[in-house]
PDB file of N, CA and C in Angstrom:
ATOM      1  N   UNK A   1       2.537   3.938  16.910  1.00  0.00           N
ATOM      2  CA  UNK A   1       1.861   4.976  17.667  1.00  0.00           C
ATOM      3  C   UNK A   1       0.869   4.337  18.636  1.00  0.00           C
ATOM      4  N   UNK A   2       0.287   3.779  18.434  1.00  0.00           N
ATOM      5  CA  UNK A   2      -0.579   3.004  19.258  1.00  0.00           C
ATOM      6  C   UNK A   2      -0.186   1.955  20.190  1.00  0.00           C
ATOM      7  N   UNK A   3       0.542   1.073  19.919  1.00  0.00           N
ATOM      8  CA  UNK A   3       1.779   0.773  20.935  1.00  0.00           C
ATOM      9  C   UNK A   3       2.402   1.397  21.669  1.00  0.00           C
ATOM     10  N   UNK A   4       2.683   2.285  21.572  1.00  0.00           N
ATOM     11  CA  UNK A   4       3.261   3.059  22.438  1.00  0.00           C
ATOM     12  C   UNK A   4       2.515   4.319  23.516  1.00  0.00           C
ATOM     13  N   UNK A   5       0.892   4.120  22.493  1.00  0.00           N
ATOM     14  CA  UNK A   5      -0.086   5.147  23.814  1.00  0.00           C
ATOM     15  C   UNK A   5      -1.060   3.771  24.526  1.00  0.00           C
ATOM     16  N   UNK A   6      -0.260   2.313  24.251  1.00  0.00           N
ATOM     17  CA  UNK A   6      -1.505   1.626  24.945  1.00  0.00           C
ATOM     18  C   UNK A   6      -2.558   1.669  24.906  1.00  0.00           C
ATOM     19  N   UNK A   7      -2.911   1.548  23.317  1.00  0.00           N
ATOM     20  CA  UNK A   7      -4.688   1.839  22.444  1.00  0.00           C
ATOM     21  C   UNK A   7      -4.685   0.792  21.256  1.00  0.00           C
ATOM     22  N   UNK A   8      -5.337   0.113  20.966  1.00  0.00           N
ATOM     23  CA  UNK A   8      -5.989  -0.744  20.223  1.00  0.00           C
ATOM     24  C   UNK A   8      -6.709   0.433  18.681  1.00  0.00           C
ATOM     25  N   UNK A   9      -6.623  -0.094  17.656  1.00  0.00           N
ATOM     26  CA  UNK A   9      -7.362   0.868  16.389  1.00  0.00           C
ATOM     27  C   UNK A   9      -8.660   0.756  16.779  1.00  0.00           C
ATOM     28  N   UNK A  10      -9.405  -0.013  17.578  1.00  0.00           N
ATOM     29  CA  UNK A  10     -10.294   0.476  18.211  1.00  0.00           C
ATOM     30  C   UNK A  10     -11.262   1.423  19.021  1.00  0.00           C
ATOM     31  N   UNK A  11     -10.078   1.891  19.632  1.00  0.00           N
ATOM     32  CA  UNK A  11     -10.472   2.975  20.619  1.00  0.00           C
ATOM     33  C   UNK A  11     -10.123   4.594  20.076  1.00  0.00           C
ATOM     34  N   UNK A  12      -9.563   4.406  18.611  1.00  0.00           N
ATOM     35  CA  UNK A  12      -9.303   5.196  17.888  1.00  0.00           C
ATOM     36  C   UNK A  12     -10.259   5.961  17.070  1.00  0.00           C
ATOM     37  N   UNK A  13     -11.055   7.202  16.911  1.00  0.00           N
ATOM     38  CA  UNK A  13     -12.446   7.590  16.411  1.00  0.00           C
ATOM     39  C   UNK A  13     -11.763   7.606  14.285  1.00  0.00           C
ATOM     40  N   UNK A  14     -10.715   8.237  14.399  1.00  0.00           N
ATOM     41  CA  UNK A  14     -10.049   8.170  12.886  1.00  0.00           C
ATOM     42  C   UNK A  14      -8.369   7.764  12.949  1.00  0.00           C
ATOM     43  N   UNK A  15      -8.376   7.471  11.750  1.00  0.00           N
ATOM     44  CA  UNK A  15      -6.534   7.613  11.368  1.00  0.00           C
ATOM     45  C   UNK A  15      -7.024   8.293  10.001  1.00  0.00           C
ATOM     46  N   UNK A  16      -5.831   8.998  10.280  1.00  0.00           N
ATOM     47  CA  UNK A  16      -6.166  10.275   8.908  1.00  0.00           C
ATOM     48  C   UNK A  16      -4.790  10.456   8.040  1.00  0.00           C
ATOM     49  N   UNK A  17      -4.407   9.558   7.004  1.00  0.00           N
ATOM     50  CA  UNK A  17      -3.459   9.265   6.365  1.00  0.00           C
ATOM     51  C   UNK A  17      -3.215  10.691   5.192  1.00  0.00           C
ATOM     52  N   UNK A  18      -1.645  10.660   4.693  1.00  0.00           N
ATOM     53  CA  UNK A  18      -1.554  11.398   4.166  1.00  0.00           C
ATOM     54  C   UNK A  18      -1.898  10.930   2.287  1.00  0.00           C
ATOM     55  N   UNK A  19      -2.903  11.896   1.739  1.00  0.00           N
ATOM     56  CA  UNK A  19      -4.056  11.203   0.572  1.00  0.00           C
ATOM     57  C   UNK A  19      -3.209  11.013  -1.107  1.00  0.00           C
ATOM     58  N   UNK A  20      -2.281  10.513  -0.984  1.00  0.00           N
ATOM     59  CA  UNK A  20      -0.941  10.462  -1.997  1.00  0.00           C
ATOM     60  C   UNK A  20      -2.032   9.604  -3.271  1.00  0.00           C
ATOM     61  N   UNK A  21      -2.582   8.527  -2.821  1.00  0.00           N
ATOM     62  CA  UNK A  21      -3.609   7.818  -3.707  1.00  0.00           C
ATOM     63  C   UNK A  21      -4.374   7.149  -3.369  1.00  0.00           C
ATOM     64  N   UNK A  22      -5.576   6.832  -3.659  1.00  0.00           N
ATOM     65  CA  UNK A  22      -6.368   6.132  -2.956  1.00  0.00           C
ATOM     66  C   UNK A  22      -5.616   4.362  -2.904  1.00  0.00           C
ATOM     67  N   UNK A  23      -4.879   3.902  -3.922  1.00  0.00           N
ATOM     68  CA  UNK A  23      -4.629   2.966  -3.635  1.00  0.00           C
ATOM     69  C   UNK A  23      -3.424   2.510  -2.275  1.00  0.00           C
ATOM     70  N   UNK A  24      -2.920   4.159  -2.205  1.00  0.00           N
ATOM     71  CA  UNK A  24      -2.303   3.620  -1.252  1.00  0.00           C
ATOM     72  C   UNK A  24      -2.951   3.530   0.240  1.00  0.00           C
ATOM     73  N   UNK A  25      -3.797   4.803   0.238  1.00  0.00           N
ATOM     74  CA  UNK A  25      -4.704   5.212   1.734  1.00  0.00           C
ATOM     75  C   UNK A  25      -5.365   3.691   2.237  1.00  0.00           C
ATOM     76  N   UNK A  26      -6.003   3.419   0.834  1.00  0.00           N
ATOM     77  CA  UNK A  26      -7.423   1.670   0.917  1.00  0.00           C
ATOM     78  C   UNK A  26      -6.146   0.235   1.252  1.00  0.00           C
ATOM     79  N   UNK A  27      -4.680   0.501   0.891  1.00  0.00           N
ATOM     80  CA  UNK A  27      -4.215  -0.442   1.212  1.00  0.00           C
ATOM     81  C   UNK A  27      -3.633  -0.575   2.710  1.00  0.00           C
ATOM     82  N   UNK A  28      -3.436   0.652   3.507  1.00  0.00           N
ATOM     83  CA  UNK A  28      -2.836   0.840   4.320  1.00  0.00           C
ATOM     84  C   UNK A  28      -3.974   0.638   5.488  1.00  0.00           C
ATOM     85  N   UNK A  29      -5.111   1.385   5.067  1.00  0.00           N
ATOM     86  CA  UNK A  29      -6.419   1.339   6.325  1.00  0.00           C
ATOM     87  C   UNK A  29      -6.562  -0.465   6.033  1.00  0.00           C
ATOM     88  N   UNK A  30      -6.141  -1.137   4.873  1.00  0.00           N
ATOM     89  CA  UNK A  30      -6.481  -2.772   5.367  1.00  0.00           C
ATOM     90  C   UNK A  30      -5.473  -3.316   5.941  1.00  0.00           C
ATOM     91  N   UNK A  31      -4.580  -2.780   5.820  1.00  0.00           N
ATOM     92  CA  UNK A  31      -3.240  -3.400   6.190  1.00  0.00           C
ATOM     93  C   UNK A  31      -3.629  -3.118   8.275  1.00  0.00           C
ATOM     94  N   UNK A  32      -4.223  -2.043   8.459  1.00  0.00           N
ATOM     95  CA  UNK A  32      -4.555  -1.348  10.001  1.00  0.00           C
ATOM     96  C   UNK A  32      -5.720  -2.137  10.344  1.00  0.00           C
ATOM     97  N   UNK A  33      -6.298  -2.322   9.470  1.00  0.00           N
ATOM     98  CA  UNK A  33      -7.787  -3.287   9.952  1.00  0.00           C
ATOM     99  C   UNK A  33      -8.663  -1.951  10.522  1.00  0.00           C
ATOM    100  N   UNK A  34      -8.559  -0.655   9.519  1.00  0.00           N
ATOM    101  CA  UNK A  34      -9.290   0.554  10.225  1.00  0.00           C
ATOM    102  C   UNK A  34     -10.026   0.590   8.820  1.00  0.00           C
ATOM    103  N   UNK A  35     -10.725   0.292   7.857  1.00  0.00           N
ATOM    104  CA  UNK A  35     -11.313   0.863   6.730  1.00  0.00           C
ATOM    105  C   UNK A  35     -12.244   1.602   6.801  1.00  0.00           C
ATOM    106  N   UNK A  36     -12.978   1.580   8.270  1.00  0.00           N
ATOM    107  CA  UNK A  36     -13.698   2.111   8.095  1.00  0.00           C
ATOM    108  C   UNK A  36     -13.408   3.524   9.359  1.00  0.00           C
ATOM    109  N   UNK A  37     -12.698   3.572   9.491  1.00  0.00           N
ATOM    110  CA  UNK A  37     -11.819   5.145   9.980  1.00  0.00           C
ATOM    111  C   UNK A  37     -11.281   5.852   9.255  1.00  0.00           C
ATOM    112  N   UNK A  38     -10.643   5.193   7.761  1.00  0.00           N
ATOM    113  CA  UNK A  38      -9.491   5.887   7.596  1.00  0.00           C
ATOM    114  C   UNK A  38     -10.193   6.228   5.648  1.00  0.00           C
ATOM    115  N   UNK A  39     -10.703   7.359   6.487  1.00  0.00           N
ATOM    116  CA  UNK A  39     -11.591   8.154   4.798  1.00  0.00           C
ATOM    117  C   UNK A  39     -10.222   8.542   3.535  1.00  0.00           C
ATOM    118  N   UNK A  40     -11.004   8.897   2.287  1.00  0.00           N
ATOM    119  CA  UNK A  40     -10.176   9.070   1.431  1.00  0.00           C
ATOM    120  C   UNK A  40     -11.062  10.346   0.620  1.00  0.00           C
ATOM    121  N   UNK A  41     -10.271  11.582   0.547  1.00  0.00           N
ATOM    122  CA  UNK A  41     -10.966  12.310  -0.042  1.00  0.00           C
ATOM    123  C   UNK A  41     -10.810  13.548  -1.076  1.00  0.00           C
ATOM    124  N   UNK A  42      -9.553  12.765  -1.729  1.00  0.00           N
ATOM    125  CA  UNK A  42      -8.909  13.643  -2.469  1.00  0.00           C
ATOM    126  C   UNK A  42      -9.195  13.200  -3.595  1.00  0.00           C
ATOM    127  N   UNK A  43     -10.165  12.551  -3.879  1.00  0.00           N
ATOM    128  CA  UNK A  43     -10.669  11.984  -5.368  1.00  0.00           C
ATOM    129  C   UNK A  43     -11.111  13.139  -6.556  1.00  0.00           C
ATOM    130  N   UNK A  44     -11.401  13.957  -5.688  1.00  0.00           N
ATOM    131  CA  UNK A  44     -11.920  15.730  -6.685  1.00  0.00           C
ATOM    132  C   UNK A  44     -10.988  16.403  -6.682  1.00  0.00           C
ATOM    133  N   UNK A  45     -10.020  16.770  -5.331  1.00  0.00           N
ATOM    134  CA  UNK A  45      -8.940  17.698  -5.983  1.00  0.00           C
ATOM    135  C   UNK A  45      -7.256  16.976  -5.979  1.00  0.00           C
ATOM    136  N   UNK A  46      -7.339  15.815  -6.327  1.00  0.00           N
ATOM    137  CA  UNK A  46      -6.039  15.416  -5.998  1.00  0.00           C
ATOM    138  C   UNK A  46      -5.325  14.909  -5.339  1.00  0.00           C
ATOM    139  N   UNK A  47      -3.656  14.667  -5.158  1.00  0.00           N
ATOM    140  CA  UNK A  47      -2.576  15.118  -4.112  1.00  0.00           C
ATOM    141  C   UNK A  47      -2.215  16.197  -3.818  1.00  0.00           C
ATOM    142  N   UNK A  48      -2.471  16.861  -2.981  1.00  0.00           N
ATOM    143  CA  UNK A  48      -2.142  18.185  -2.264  1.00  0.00           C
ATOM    144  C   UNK A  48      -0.999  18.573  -1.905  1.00  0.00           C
ATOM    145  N   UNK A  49      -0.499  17.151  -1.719  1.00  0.00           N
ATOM    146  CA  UNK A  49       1.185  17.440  -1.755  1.00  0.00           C
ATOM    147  C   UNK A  49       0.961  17.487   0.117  1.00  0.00           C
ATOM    148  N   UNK A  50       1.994  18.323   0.700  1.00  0.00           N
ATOM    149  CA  UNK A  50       2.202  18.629   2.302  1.00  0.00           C
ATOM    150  C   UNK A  50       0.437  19.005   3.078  1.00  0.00           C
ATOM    151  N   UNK A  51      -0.181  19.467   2.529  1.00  0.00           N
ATOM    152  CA  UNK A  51      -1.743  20.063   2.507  1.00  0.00           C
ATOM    153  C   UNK A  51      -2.464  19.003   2.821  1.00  0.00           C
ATOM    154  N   UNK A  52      -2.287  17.642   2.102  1.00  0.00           N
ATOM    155  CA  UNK A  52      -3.308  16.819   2.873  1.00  0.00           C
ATOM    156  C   UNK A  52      -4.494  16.402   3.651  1.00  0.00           C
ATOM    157  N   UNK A  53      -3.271  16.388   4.918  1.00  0.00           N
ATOM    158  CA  UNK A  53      -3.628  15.722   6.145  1.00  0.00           C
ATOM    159  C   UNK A  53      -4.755  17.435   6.742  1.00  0.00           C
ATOM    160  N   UNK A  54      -4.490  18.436   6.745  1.00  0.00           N
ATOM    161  CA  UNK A  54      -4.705  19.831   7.364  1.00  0.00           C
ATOM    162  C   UNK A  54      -6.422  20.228   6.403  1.00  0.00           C
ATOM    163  N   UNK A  55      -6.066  19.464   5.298  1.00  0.00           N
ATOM    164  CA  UNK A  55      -7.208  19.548   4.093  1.00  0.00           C
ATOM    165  C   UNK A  55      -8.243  18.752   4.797  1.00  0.00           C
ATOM    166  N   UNK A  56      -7.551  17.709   4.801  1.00  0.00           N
ATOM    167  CA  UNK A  56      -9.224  16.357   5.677  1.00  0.00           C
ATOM    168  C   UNK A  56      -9.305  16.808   6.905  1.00  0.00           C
ATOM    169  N   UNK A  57      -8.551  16.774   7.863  1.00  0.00           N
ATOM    170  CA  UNK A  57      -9.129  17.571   9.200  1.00  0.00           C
ATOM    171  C   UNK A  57      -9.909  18.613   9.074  1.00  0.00           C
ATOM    172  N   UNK A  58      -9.813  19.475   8.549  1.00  0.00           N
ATOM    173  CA  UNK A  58     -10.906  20.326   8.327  1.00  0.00           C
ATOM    174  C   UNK A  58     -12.083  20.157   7.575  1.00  0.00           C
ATOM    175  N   UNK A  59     -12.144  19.183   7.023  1.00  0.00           N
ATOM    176  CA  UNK A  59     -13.442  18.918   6.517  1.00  0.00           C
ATOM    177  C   UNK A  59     -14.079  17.581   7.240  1.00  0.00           C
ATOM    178  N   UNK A  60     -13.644  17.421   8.853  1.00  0.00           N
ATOM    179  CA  UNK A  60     -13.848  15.946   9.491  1.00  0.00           C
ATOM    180  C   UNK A  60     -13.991  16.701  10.631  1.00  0.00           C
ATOM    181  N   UNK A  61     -14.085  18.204  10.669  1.00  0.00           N
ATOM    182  CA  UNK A  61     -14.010  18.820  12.072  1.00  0.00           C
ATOM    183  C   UNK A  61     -15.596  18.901  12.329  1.00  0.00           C
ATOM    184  N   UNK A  62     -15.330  18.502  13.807  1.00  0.00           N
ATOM    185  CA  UNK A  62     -17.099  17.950  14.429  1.00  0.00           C
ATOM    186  C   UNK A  62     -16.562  16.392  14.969  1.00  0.00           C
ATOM    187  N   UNK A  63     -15.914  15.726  13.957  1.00  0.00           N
ATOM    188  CA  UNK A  63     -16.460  14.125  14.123  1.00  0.00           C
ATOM    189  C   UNK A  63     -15.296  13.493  15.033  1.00  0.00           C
ATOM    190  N   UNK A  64     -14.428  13.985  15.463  1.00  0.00           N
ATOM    191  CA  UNK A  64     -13.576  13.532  16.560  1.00  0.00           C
ATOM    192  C   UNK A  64     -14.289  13.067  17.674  1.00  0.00           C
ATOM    193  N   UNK A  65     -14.698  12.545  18.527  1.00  0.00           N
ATOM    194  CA  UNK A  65     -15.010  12.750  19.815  1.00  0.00           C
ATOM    195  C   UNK A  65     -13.967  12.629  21.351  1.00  0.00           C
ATOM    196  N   UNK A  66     -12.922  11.553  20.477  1.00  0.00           N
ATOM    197  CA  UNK A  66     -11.821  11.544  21.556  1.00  0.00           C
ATOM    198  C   UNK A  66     -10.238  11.263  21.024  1.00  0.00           C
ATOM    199  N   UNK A  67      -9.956  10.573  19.645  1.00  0.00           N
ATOM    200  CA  UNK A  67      -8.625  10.622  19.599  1.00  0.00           C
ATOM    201  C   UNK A  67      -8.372  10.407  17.575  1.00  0.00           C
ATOM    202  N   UNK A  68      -7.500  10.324  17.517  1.00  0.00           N
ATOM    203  CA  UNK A  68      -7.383  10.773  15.989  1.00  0.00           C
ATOM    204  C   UNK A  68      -5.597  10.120  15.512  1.00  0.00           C
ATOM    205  N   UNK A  69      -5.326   9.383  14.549  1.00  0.00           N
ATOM    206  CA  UNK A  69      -4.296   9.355  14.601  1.00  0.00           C
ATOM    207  C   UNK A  69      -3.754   9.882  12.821  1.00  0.00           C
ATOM    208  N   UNK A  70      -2.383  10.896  12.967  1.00  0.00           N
ATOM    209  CA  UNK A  70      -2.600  11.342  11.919  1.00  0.00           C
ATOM    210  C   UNK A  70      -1.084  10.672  11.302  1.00  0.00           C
ATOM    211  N   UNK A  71      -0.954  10.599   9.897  1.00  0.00           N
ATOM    212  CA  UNK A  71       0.780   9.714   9.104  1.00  0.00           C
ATOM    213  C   UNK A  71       0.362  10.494   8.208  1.00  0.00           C
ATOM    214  N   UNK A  72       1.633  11.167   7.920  1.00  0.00           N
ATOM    215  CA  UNK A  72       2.155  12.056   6.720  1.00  0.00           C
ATOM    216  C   UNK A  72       3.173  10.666   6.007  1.00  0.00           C
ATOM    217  N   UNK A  73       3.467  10.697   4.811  1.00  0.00           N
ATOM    218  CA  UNK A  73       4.531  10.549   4.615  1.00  0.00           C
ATOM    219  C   UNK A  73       5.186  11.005   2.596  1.00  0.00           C
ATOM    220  N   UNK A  74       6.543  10.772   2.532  1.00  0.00           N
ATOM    221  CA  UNK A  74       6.668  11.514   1.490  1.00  0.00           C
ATOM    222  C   UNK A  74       7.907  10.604   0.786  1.00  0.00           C
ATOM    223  N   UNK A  75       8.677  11.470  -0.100  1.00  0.00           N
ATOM    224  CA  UNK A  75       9.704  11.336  -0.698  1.00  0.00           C
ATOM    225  C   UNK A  75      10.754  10.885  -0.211  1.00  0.00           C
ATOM    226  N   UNK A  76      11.318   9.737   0.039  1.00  0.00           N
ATOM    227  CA  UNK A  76      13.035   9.128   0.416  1.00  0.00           C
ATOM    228  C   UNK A  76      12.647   8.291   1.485  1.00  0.00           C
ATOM    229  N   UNK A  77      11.531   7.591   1.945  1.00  0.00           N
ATOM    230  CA  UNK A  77      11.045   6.941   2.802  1.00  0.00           C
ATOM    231  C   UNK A  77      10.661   7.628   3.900  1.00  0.00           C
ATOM    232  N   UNK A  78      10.388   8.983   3.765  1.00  0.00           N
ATOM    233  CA  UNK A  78      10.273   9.531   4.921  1.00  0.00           C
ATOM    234  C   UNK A  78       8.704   9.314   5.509  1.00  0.00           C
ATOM    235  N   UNK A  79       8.690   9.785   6.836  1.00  0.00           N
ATOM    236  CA  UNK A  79       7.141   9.457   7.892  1.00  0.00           C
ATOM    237  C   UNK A  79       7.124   9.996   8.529  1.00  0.00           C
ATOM    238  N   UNK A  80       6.000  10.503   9.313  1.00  0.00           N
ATOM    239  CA  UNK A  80       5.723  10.601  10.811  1.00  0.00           C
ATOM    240  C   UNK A  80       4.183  10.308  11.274  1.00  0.00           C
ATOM    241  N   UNK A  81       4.250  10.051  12.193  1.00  0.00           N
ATOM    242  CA  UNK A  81       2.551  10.229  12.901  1.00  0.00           C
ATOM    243  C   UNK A  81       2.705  10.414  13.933  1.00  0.00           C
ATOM    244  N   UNK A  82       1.579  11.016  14.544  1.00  0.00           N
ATOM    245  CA  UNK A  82       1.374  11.233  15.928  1.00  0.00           C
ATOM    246  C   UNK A  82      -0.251  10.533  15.991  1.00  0.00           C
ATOM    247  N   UNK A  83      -0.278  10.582  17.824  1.00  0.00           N
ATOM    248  CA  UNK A  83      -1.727  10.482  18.197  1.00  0.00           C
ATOM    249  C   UNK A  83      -2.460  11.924  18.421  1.00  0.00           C
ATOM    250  N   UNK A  84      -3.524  12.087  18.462  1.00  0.00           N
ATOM    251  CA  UNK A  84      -3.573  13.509  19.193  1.00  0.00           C
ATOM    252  C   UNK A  84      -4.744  13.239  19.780  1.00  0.00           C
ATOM    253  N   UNK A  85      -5.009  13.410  21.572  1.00  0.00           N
ATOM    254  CA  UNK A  85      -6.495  13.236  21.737  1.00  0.00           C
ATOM    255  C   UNK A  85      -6.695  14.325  22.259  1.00  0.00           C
ATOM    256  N   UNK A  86      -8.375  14.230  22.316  1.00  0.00           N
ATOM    257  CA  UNK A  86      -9.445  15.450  22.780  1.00  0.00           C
ATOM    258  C   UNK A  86      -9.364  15.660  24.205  1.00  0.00           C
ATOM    259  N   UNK A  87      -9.060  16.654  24.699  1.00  0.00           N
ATOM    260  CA  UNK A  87      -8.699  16.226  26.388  1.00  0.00           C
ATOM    261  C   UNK A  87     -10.354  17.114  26.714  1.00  0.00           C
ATOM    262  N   UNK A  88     -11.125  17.985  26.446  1.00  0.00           N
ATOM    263  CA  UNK A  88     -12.092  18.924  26.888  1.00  0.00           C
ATOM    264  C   UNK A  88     -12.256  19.499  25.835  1.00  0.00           C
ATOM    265  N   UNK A  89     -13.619  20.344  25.828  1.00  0.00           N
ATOM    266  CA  UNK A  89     -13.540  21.492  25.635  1.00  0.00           C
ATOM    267  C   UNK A  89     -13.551  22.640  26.489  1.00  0.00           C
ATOM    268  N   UNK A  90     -13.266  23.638  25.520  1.00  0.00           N
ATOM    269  CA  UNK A  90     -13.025  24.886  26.294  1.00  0.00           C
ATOM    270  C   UNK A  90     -13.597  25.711  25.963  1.00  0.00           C
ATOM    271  N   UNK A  91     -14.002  26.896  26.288  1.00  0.00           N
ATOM    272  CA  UNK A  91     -14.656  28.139  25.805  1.00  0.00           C
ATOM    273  C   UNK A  91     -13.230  29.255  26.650  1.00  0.00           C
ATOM    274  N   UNK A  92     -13.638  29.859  25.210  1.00  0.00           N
ATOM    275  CA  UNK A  92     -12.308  31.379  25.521  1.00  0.00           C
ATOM    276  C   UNK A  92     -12.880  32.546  24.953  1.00  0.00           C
TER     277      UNK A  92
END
């Protein structure tokens, strides 16, 4: 993902992994060299299963300021991530 938007984990405010276990979230943010982006916070209620990723964004909403990268992944090797950045705000 980042290869391909021409961004460094640097310029990245979070990566917001999907929270299966902490050992896997703490191995993956070292494996990214992001540990200190990539929170873990399912230690009180769990694996959420698909819920996750939608669970920590909402409790991280405020702290974006410009881009966010989010990885689900699950059962049979499956994955995805996207980037998603902040383009403005808006009022409606």
């Amino acid at each position: 993902v980042l290869s391909k938007a021409n961004l460094t984990i640097n310029e990245v405010d979070l990566v917001i992994l999907h929270q299966g276990s902490k050992f896997i979230v703490e191995t993956l943010a070292k494996r990214l060299k992001s540990q200190d982006k990539t929170p873990f916070y399912s230690e009180n209620i769990g694996n959420t299963i698909s819920s996750s990723i939608p669970i920590l964004l909402s409790k991280l909403e405020g702290e974006v300021e410009k881009s966010i990268i989010l990885s689900g992944f699950g059962v049979g090797l499956s994955w995805a991530s996207c980037l998603l950045t902040k383009r403005s705000n808006y009022d409606y």
